[in-house]
PDB file of N, CA and C in Angstrom:
ATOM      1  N   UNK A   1     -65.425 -55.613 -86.292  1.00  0.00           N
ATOM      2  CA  UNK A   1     -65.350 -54.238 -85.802  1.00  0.00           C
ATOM      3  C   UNK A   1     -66.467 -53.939 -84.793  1.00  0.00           C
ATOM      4  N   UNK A   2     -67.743 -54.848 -85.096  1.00  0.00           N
ATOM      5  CA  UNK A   2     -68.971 -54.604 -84.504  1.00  0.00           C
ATOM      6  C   UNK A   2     -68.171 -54.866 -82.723  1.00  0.00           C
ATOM      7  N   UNK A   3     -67.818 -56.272 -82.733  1.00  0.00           N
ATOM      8  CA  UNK A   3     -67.637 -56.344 -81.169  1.00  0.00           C
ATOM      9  C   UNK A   3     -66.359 -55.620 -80.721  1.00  0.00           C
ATOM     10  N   UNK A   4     -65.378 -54.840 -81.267  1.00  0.00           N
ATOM     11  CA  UNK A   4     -64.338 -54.175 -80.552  1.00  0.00           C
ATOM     12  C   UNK A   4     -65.389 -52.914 -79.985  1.00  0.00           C
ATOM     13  N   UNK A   5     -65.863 -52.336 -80.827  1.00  0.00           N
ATOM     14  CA  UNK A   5     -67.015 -51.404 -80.639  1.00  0.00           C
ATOM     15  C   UNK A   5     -67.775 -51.207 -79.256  1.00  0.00           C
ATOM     16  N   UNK A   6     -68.199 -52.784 -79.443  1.00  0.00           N
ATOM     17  CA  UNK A   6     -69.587 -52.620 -77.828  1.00  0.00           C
ATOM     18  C   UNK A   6     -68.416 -52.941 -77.174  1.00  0.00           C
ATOM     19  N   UNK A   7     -67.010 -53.785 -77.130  1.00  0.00           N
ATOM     20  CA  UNK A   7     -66.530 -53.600 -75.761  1.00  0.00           C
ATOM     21  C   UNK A   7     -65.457 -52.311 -75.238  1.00  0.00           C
ATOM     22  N   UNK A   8     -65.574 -51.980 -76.135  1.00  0.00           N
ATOM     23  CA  UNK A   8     -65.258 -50.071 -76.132  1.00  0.00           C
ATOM     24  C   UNK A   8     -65.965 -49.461 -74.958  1.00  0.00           C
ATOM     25  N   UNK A   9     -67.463 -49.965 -75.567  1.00  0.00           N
ATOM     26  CA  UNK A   9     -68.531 -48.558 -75.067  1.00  0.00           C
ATOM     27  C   UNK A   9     -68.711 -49.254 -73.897  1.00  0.00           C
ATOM     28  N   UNK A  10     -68.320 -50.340 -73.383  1.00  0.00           N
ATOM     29  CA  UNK A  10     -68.520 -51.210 -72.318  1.00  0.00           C
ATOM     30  C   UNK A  10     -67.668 -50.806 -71.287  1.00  0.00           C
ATOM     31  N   UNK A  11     -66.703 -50.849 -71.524  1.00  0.00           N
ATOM     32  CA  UNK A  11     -65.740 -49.943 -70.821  1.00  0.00           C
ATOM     33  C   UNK A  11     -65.910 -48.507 -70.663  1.00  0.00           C
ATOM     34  N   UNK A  12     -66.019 -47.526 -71.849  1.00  0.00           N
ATOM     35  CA  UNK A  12     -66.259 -46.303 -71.214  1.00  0.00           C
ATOM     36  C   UNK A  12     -67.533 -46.229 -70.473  1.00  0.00           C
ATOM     37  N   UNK A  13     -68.194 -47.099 -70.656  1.00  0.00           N
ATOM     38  CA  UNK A  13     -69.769 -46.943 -69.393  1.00  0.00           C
ATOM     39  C   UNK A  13     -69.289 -47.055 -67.787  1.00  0.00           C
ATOM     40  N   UNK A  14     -68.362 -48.223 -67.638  1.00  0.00           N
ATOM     41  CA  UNK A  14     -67.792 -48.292 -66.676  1.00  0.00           C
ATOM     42  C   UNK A  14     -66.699 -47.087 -65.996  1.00  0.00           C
ATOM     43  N   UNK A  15     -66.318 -46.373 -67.000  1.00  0.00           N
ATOM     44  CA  UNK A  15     -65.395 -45.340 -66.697  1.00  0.00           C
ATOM     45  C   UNK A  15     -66.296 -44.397 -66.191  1.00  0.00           C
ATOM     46  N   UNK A  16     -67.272 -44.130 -67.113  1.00  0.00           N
ATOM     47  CA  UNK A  16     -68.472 -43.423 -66.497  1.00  0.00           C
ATOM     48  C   UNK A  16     -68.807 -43.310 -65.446  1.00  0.00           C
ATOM     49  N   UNK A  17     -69.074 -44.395 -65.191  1.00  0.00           N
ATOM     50  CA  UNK A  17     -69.697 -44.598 -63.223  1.00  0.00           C
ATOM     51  C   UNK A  17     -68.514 -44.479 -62.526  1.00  0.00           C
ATOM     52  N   UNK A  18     -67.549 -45.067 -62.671  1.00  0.00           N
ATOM     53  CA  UNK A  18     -66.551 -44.898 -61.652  1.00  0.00           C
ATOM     54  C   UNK A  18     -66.515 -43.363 -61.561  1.00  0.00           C
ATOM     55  N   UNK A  19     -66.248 -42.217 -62.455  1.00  0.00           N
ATOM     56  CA  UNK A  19     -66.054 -40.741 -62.604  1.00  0.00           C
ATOM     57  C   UNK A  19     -66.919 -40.269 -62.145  1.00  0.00           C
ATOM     58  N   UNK A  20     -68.380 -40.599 -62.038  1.00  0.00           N
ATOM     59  CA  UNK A  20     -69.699 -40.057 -61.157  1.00  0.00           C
ATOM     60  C   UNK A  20     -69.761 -40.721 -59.599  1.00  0.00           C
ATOM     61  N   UNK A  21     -69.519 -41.636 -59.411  1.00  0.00           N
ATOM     62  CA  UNK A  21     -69.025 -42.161 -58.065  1.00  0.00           C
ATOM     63  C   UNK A  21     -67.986 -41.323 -57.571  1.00  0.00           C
ATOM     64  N   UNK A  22     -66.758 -40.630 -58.001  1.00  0.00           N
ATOM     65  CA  UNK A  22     -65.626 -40.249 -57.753  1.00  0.00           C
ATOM     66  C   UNK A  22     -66.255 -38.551 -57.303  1.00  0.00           C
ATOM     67  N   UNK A  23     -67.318 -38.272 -58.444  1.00  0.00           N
ATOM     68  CA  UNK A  23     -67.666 -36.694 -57.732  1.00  0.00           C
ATOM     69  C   UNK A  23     -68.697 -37.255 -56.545  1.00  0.00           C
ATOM     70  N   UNK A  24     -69.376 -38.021 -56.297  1.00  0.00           N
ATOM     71  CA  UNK A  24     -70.365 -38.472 -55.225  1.00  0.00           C
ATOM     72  C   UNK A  24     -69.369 -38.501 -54.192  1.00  0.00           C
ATOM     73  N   UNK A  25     -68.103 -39.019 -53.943  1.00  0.00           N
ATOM     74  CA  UNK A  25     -67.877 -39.216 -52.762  1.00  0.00           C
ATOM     75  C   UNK A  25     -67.123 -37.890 -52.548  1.00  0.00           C
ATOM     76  N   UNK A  26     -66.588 -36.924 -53.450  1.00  0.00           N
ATOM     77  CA  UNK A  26     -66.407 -35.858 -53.131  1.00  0.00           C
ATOM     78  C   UNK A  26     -66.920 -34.971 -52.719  1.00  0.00           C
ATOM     79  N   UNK A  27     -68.414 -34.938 -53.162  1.00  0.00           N
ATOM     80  CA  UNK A  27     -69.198 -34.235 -52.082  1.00  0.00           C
ATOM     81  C   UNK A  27     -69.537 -34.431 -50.880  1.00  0.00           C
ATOM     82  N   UNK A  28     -69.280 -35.775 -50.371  1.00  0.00           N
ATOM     83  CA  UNK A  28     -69.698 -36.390 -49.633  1.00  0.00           C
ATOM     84  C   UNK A  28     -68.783 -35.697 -48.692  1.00  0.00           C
ATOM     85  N   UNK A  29     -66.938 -36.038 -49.160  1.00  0.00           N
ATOM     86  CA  UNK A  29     -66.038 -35.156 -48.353  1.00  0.00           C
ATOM     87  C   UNK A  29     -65.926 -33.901 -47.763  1.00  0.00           C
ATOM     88  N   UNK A  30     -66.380 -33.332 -48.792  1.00  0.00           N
ATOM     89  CA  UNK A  30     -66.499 -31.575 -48.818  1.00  0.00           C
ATOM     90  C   UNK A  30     -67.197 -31.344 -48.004  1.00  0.00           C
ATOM     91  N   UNK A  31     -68.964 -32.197 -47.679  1.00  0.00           N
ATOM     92  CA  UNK A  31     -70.045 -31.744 -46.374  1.00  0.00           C
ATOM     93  C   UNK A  31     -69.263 -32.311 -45.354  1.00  0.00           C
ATOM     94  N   UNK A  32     -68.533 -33.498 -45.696  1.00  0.00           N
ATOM     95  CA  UNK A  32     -68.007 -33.762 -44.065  1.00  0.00           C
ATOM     96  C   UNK A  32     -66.853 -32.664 -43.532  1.00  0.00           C
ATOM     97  N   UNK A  33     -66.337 -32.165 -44.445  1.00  0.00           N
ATOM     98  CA  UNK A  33     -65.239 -30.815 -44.066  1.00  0.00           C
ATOM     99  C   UNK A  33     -65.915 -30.037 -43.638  1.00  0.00           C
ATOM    100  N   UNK A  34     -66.486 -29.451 -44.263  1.00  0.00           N
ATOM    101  CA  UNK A  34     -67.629 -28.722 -43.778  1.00  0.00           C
ATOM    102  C   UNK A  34     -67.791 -28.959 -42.567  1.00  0.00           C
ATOM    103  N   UNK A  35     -68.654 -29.535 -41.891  1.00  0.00           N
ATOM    104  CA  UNK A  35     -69.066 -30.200 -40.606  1.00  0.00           C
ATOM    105  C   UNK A  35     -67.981 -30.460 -39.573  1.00  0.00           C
ATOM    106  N   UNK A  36     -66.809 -29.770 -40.237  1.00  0.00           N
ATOM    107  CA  UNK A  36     -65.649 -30.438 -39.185  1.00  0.00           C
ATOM    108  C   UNK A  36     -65.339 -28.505 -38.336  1.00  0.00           C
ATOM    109  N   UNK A  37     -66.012 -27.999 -39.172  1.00  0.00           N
ATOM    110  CA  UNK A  37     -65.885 -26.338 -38.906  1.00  0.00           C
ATOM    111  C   UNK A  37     -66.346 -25.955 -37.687  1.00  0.00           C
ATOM    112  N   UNK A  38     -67.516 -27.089 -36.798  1.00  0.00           N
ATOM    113  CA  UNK A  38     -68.024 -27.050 -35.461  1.00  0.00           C
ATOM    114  C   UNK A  38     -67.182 -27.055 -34.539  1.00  0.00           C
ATOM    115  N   UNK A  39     -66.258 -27.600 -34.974  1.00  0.00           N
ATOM    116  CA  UNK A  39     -65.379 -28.558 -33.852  1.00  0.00           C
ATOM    117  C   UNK A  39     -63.538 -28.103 -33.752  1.00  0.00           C
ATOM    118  N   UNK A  40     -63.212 -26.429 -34.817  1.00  0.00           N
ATOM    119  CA  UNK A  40     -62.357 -26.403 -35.024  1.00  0.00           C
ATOM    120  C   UNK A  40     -62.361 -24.983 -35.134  1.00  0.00           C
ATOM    121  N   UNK A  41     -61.382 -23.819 -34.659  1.00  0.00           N
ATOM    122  CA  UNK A  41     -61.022 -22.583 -34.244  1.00  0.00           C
ATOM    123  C   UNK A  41     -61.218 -22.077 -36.203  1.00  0.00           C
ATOM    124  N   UNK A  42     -60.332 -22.742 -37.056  1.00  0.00           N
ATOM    125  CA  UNK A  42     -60.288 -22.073 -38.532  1.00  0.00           C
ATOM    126  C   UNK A  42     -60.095 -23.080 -39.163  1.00  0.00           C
ATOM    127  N   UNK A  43     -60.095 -22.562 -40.673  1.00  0.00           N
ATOM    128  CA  UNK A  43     -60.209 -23.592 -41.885  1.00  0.00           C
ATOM    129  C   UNK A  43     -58.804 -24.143 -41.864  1.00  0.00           C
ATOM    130  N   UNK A  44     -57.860 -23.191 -41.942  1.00  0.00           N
ATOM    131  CA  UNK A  44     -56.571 -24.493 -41.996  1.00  0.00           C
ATOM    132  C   UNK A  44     -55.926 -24.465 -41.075  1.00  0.00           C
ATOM    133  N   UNK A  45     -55.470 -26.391 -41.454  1.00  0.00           N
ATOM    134  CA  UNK A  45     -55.197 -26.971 -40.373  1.00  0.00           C
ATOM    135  C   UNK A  45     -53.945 -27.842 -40.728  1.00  0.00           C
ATOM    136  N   UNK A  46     -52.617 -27.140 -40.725  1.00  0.00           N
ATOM    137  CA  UNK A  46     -51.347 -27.446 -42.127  1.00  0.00           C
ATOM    138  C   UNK A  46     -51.086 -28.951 -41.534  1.00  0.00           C
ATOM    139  N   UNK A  47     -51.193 -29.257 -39.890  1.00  0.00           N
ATOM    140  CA  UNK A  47     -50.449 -30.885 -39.930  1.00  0.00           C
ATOM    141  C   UNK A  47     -51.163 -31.735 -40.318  1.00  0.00           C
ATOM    142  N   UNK A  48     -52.616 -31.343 -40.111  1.00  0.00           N
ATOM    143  CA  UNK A  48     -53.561 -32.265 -40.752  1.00  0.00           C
ATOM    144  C   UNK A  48     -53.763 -32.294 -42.410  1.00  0.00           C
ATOM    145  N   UNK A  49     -53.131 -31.515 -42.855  1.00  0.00           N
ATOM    146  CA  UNK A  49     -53.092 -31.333 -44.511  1.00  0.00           C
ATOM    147  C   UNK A  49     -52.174 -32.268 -44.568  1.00  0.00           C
ATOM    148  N   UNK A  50     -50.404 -32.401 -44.146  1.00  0.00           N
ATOM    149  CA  UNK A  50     -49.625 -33.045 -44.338  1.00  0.00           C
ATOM    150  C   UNK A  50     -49.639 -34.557 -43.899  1.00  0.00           C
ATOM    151  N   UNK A  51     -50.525 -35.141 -42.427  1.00  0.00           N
ATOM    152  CA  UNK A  51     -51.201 -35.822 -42.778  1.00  0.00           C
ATOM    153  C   UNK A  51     -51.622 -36.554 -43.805  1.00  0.00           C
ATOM    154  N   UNK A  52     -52.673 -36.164 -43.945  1.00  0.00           N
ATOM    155  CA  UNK A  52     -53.586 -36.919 -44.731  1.00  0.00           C
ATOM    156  C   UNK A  52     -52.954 -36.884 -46.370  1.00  0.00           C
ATOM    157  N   UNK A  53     -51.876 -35.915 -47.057  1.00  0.00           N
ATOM    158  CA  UNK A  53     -51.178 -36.347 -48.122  1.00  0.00           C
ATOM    159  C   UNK A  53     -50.121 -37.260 -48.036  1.00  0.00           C
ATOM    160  N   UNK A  54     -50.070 -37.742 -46.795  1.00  0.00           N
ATOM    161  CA  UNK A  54     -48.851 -38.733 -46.502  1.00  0.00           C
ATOM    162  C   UNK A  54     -48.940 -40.180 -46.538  1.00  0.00           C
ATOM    163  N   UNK A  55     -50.647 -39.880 -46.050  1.00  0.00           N
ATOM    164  CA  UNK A  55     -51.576 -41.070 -46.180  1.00  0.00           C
ATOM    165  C   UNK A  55     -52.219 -41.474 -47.304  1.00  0.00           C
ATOM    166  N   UNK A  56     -52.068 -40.347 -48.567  1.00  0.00           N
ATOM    167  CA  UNK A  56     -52.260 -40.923 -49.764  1.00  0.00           C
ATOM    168  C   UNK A  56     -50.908 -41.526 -50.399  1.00  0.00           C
ATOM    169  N   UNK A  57     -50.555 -40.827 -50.293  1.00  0.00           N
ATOM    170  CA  UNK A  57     -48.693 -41.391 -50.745  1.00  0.00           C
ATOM    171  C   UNK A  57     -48.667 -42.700 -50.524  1.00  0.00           C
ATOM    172  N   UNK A  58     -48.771 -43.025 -49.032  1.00  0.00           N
ATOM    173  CA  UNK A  58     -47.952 -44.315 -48.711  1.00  0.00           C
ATOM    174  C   UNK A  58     -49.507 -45.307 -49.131  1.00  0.00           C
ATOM    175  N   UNK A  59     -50.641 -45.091 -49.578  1.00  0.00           N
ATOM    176  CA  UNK A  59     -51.561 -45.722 -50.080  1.00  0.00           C
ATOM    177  C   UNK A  59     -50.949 -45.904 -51.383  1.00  0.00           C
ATOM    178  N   UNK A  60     -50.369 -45.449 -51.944  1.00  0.00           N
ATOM    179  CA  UNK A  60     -49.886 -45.609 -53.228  1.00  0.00           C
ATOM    180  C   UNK A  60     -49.311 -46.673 -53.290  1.00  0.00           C
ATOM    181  N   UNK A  61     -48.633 -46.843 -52.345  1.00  0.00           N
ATOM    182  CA  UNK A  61     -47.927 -48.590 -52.232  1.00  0.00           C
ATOM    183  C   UNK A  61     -48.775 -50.028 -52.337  1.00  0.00           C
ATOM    184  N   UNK A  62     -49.708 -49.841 -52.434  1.00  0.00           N
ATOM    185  CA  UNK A  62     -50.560 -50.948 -52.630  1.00  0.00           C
ATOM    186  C   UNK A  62     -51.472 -51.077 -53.737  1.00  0.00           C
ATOM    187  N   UNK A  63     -51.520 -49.811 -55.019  1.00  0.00           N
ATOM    188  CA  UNK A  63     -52.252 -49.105 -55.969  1.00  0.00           C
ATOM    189  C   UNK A  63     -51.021 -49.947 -56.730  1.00  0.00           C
ATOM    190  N   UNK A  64     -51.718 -49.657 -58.496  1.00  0.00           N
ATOM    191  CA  UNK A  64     -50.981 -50.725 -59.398  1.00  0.00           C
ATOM    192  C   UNK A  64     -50.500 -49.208 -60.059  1.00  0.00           C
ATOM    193  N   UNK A  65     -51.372 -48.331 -60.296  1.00  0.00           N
ATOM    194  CA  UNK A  65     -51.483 -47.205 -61.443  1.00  0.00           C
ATOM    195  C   UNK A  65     -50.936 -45.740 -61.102  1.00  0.00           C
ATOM    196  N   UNK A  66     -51.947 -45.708 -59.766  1.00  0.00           N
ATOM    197  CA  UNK A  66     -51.338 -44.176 -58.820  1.00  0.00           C
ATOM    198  C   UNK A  66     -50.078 -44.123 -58.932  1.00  0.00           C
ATOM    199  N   UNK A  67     -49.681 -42.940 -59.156  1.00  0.00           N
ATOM    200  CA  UNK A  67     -48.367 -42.559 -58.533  1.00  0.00           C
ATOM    201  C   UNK A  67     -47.905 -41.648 -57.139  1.00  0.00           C
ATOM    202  N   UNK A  68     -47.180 -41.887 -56.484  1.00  0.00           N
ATOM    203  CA  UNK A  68     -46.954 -40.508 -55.273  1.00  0.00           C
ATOM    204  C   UNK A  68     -47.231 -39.569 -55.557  1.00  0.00           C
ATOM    205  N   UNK A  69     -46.804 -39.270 -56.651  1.00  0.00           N
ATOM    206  CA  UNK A  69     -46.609 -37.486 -57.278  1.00  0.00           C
ATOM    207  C   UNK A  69     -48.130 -37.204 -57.545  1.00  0.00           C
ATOM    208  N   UNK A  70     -48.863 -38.428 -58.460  1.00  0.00           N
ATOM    209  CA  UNK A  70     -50.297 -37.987 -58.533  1.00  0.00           C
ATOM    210  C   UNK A  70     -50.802 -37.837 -57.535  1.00  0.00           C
ATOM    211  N   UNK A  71     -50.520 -38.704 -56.531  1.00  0.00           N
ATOM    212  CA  UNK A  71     -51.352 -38.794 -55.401  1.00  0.00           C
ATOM    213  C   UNK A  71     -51.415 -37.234 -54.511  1.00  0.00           C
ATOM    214  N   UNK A  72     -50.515 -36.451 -54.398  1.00  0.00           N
ATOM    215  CA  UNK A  72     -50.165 -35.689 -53.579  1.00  0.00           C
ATOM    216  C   UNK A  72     -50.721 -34.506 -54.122  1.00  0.00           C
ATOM    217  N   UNK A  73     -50.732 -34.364 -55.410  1.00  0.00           N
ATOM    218  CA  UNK A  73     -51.325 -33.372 -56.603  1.00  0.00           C
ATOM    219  C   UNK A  73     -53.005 -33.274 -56.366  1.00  0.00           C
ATOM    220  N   UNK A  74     -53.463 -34.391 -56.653  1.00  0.00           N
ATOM    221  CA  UNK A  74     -55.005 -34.639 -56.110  1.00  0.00           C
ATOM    222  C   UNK A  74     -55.313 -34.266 -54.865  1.00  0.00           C
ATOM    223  N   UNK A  75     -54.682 -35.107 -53.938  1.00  0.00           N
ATOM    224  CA  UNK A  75     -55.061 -34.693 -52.523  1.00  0.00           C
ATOM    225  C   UNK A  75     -54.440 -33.322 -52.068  1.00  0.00           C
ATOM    226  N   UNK A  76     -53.650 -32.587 -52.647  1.00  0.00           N
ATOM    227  CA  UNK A  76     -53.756 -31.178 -52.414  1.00  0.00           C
ATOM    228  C   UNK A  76     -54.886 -30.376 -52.994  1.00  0.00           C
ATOM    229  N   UNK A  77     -55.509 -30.972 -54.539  1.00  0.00           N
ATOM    230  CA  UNK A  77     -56.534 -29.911 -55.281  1.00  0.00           C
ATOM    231  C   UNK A  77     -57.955 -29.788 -54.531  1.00  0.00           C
ATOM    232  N   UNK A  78     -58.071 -31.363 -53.402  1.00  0.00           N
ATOM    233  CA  UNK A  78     -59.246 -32.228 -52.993  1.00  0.00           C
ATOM    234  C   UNK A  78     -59.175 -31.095 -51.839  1.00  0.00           C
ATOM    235  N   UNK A  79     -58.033 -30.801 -51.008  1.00  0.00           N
ATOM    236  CA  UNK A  79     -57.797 -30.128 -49.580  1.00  0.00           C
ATOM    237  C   UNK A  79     -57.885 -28.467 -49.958  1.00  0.00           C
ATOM    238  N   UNK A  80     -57.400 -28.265 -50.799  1.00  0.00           N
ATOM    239  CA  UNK A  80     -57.798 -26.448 -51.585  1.00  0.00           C
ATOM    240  C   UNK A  80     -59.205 -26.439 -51.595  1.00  0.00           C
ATOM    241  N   UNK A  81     -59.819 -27.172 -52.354  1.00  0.00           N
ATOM    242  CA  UNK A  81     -61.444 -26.738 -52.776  1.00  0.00           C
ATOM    243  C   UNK A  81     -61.949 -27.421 -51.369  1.00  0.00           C
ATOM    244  N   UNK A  82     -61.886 -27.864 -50.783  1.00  0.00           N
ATOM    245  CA  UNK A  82     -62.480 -27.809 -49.498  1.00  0.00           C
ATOM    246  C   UNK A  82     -62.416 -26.932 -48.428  1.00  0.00           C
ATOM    247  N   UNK A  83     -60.850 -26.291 -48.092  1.00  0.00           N
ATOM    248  CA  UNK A  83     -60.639 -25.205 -47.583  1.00  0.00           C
ATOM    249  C   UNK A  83     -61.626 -23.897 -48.266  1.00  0.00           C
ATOM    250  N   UNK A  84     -61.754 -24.021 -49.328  1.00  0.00           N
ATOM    251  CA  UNK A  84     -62.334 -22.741 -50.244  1.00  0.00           C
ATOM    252  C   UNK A  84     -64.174 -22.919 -49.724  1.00  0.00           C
ATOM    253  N   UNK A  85     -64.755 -23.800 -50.064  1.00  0.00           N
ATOM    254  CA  UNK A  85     -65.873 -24.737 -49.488  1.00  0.00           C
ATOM    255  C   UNK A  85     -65.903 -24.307 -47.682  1.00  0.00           C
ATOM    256  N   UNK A  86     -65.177 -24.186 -47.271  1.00  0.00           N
ATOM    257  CA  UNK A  86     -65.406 -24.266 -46.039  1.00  0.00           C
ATOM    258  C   UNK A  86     -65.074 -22.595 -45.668  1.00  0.00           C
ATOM    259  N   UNK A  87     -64.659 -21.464 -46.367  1.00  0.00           N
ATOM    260  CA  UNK A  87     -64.911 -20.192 -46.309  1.00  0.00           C
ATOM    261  C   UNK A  87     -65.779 -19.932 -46.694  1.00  0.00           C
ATOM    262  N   UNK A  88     -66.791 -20.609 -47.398  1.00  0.00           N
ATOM    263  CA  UNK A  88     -67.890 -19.771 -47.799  1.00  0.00           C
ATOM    264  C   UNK A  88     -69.469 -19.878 -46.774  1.00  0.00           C
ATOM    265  N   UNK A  89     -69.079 -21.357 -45.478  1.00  0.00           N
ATOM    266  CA  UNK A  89     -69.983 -21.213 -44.444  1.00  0.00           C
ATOM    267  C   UNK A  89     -69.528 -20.902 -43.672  1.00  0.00           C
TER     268      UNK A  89
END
């Protein structure tokens, strides 16, 4: 039982970092949205929304786990809180 145990916690350590990596590069996104506000009349920008969820989609084709549907769900919640992020500078 001892070793199912540590390779349990071995894994959720790893889940760990991947999930703190996952908000790191989201902030990372959000200042670069941000920064895109220099260079652009207003916050939304619908072909570039459809875009870039089209480009998660068809990334899905090479993913084992993602699904389209997830994919499109995320990258809409990722493009909301950035739009929202980017009304408040």
């Amino acid at each position: 039982m001892k070793e199912i145990n540590k390779k349990l916690k071995g894994l959720r350590d790893k889940i760990d970092k991947i999930d703190n990596k996952i908000l790191e590069l989201l902030d990372k996104r959000f200042r670069l949205a941000t920064a895109t506000l220099k260079f652009k009349k207003k916050v939304a920008a619908p072909n570039r929304e459809k875009e870039i969820i089209s480009l998660a989609i068809k990334k899905t084709n090479e993913l084992s786990f993602v699904e389209p549907k997830f994919a499109r769900k995320l990258i809409s919640v990722i493009i909301s809180e950035s739009k929202r992020i980017q009304k408040l500078k």
